[in-house]
C-alpha atoms as a PDB file:
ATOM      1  CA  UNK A   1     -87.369-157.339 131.135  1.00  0.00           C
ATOM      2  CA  UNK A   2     -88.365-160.853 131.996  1.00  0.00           C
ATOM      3  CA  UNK A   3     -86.045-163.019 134.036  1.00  0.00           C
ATOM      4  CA  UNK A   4     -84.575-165.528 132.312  1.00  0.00           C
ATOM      5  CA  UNK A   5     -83.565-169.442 133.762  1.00  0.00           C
ATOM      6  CA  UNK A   6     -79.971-170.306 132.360  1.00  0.00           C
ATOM      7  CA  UNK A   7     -79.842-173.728 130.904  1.00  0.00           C
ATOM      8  CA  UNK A   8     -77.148-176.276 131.548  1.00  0.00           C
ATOM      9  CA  UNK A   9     -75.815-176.147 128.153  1.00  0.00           C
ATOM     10  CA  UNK A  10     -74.483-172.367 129.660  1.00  0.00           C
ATOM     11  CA  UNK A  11     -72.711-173.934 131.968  1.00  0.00           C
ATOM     12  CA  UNK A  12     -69.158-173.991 132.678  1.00  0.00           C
ATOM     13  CA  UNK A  13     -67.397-177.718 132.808  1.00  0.00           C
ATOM     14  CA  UNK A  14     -67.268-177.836 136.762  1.00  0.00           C
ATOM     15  CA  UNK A  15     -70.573-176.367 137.257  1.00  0.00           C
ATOM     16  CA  UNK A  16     -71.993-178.940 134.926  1.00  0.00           C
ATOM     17  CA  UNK A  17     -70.084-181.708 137.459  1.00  0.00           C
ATOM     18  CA  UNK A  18     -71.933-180.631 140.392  1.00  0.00           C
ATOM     19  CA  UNK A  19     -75.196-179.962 138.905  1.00  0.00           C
ATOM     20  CA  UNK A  20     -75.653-183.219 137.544  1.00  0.00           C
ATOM     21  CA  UNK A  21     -74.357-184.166 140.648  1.00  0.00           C
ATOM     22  CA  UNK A  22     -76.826-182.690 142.795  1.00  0.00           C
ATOM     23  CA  UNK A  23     -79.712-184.256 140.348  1.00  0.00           C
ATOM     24  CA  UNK A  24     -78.867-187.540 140.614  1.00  0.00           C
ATOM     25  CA  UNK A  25     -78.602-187.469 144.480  1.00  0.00           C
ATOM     26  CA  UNK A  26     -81.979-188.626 146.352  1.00  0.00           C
ATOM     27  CA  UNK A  27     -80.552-186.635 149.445  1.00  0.00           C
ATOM     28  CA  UNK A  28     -78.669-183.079 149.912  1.00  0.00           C
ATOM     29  CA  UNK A  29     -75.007-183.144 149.866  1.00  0.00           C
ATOM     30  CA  UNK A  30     -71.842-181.199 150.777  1.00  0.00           C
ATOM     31  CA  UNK A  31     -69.823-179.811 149.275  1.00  0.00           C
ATOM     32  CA  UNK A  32     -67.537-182.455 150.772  1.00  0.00           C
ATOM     33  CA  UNK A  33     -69.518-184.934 149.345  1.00  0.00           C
ATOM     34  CA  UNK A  34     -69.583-183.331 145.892  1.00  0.00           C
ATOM     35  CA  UNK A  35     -66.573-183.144 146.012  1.00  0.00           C
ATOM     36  CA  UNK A  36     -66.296-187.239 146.799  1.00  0.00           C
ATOM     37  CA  UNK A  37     -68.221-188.271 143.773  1.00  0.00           C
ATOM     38  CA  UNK A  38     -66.013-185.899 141.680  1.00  0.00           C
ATOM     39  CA  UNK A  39     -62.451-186.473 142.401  1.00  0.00           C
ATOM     40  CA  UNK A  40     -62.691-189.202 139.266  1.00  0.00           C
ATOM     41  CA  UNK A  41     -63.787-186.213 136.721  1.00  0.00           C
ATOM     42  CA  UNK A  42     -60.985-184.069 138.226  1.00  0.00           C
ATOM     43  CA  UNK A  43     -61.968-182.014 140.756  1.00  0.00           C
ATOM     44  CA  UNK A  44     -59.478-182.299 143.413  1.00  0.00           C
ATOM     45  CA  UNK A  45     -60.222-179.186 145.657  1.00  0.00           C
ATOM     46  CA  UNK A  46     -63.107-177.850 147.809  1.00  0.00           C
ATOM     47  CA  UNK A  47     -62.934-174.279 145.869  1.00  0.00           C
ATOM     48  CA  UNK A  48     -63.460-175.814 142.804  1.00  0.00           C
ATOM     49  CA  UNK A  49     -66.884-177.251 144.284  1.00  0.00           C
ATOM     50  CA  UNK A  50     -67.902-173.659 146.096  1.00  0.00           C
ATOM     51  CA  UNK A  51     -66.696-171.988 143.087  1.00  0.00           C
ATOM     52  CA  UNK A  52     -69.551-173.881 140.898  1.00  0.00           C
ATOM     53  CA  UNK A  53     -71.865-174.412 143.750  1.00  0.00           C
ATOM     54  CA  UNK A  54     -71.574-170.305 144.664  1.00  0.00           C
ATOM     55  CA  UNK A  55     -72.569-169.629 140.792  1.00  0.00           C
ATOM     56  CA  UNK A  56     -75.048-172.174 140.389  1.00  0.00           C
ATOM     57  CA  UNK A  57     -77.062-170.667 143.732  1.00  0.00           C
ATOM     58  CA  UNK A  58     -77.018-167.505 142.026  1.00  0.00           C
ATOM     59  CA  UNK A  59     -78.348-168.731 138.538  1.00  0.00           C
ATOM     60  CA  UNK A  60     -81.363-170.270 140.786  1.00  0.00           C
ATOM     61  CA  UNK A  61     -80.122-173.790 139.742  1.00  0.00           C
ATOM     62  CA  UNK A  62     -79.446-175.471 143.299  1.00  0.00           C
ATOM     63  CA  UNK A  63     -80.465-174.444 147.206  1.00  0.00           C
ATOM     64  CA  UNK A  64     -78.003-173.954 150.067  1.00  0.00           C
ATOM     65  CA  UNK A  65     -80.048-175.561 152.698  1.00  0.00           C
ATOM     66  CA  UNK A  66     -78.770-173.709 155.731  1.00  0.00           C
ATOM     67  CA  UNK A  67     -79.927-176.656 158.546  1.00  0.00           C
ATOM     68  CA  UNK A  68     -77.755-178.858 157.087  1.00  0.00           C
ATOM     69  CA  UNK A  69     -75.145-176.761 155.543  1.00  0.00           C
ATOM     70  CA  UNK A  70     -75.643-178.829 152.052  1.00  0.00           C
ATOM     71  CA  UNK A  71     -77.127-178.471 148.599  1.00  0.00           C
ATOM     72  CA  UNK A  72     -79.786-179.550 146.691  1.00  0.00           C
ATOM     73  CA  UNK A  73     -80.657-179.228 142.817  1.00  0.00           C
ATOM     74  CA  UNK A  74     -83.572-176.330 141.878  1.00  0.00           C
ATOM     75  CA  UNK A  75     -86.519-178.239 141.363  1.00  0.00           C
ATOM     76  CA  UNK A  76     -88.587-175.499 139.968  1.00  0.00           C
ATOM     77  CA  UNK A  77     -87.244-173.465 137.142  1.00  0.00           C
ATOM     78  CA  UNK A  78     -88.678-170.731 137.945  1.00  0.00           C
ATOM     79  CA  UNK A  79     -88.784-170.375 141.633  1.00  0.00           C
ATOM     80  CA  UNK A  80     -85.890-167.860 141.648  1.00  0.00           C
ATOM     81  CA  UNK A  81     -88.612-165.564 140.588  1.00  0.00           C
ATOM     82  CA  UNK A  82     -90.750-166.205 143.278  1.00  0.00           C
ATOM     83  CA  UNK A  83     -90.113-164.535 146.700  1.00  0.00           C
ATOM     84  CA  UNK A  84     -90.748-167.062 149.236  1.00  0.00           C
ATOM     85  CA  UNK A  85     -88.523-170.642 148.493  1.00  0.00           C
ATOM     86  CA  UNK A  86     -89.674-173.687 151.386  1.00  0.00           C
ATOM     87  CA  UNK A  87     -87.924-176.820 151.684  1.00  0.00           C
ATOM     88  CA  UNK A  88     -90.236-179.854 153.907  1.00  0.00           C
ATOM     89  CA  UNK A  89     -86.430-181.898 154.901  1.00  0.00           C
ATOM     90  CA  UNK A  90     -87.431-185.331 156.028  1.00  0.00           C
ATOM     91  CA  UNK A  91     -85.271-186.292 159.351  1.00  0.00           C
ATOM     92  CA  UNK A  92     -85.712-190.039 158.807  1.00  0.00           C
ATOM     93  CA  UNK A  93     -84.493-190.371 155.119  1.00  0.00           C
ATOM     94  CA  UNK A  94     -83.541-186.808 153.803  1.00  0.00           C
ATOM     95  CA  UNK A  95     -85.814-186.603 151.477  1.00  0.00           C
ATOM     96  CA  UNK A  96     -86.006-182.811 150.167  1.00  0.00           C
ATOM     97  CA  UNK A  97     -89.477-181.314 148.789  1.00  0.00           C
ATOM     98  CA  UNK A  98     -89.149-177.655 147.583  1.00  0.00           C
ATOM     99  CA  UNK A  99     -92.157-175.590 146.947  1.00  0.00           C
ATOM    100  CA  UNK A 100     -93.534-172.106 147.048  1.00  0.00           C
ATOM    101  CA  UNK A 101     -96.513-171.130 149.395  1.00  0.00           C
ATOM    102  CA  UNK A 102     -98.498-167.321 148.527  1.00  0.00           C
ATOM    103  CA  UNK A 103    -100.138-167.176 151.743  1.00  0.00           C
ATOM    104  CA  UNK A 104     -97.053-167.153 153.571  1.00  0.00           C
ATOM    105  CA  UNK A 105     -95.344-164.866 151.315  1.00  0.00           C
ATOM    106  CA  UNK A 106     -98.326-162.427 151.551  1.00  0.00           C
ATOM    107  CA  UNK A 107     -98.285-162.445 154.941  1.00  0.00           C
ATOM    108  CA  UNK A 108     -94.461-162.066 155.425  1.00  0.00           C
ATOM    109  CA  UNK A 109     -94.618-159.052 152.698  1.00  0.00           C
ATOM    110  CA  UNK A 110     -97.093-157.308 154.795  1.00  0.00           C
ATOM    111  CA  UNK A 111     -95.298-158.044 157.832  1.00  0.00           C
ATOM    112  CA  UNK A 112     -92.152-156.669 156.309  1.00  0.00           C
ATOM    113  CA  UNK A 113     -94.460-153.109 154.995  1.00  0.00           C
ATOM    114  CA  UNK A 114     -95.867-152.634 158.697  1.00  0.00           C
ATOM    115  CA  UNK A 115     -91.830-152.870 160.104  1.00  0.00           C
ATOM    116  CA  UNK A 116     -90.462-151.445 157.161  1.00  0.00           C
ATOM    117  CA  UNK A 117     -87.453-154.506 156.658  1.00  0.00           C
ATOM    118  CA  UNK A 118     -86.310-154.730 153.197  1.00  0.00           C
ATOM    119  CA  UNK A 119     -86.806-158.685 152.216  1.00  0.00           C
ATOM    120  CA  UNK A 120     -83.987-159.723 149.894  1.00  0.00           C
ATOM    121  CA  UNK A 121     -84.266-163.513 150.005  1.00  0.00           C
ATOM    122  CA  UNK A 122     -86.405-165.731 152.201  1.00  0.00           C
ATOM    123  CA  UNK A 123     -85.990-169.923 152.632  1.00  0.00           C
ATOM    124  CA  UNK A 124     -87.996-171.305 154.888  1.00  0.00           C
ATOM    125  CA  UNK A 125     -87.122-174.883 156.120  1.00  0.00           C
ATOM    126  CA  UNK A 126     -89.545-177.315 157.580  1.00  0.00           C
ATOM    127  CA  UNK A 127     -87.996-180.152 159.538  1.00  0.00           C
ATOM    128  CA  UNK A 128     -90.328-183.287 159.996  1.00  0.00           C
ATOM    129  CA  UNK A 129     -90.794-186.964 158.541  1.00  0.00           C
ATOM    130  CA  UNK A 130     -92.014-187.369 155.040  1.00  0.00           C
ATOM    131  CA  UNK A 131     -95.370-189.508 154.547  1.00  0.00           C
ATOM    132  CA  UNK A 132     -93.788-192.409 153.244  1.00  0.00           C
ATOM    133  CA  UNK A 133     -91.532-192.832 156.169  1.00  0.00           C
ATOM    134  CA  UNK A 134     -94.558-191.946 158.259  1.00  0.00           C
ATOM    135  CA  UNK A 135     -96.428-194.569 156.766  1.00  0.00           C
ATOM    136  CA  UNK A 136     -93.293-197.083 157.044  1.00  0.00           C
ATOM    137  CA  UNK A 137     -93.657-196.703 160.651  1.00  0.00           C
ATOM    138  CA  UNK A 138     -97.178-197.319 161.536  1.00  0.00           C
END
């Protein structure tokens, strides 16, 4: 059976908050910082922010982005069904790009054969400047 991507109208009130939260942010964000933008709509506590963030991580909706211990919104439907997910983080303005790459999963699968190392999830993030800012400063 097929893997299915949950729409928003399945989620709960607070996971709503945060996810259109995280889509209207140009830059990844805390918790903390969700958190911020949400004490108006009622959220008062960090749990209630890790609560929805936790479930919407595990629905494939947002990304934890380890490096900077903050979150962004899934841009790819579908990429919890893929088994590599890369983030290219921009140092000068934040910007996030997410995408998928086969080589690199291909060669990380048959890495993990030869060793025999179960892969359960693999992000790969890519620190660097983004061409616009690149272009900005020359």
């Amino acid at each position: 059976m097929a893997e299915t991507h949950d729409t928003p109208r399945d989620l709960t009130r607070n996971q709503g908050l945060v996810l259109g939260t995280l889509n209207r942010s140009t830059a990844p964000l805390s918790a903390y910082d969700i958190l911020d933008k949400l004490r108006e709509e009622g959220l008062r506590a960090p749990l209630q922010v890790y609560r929805a963030l936790d479930k919407l991580v595990e629905r494939g909706l947002a990304h934890r982005l380890e490096s900077l211990n903050a979150f962004v919104a899934c841009a790819d439907a579908h990429c919890h069904r893929k088994g590599l997910i890369a983030f290219a983080i921009c140092e000068n303005c934040g910007k996030v790009d997410e995408f998928a790459d086969e080589v690199i999963e291909e060669r990380l699968s048959g890495w993990a054969g030869r060793t025999g190392f179960k892969t359960e999830r693999t992000t790969m993030e890519i620190r660097g400047r983004c061409a616009q800012c690149l272009k900005a400063a020359a």
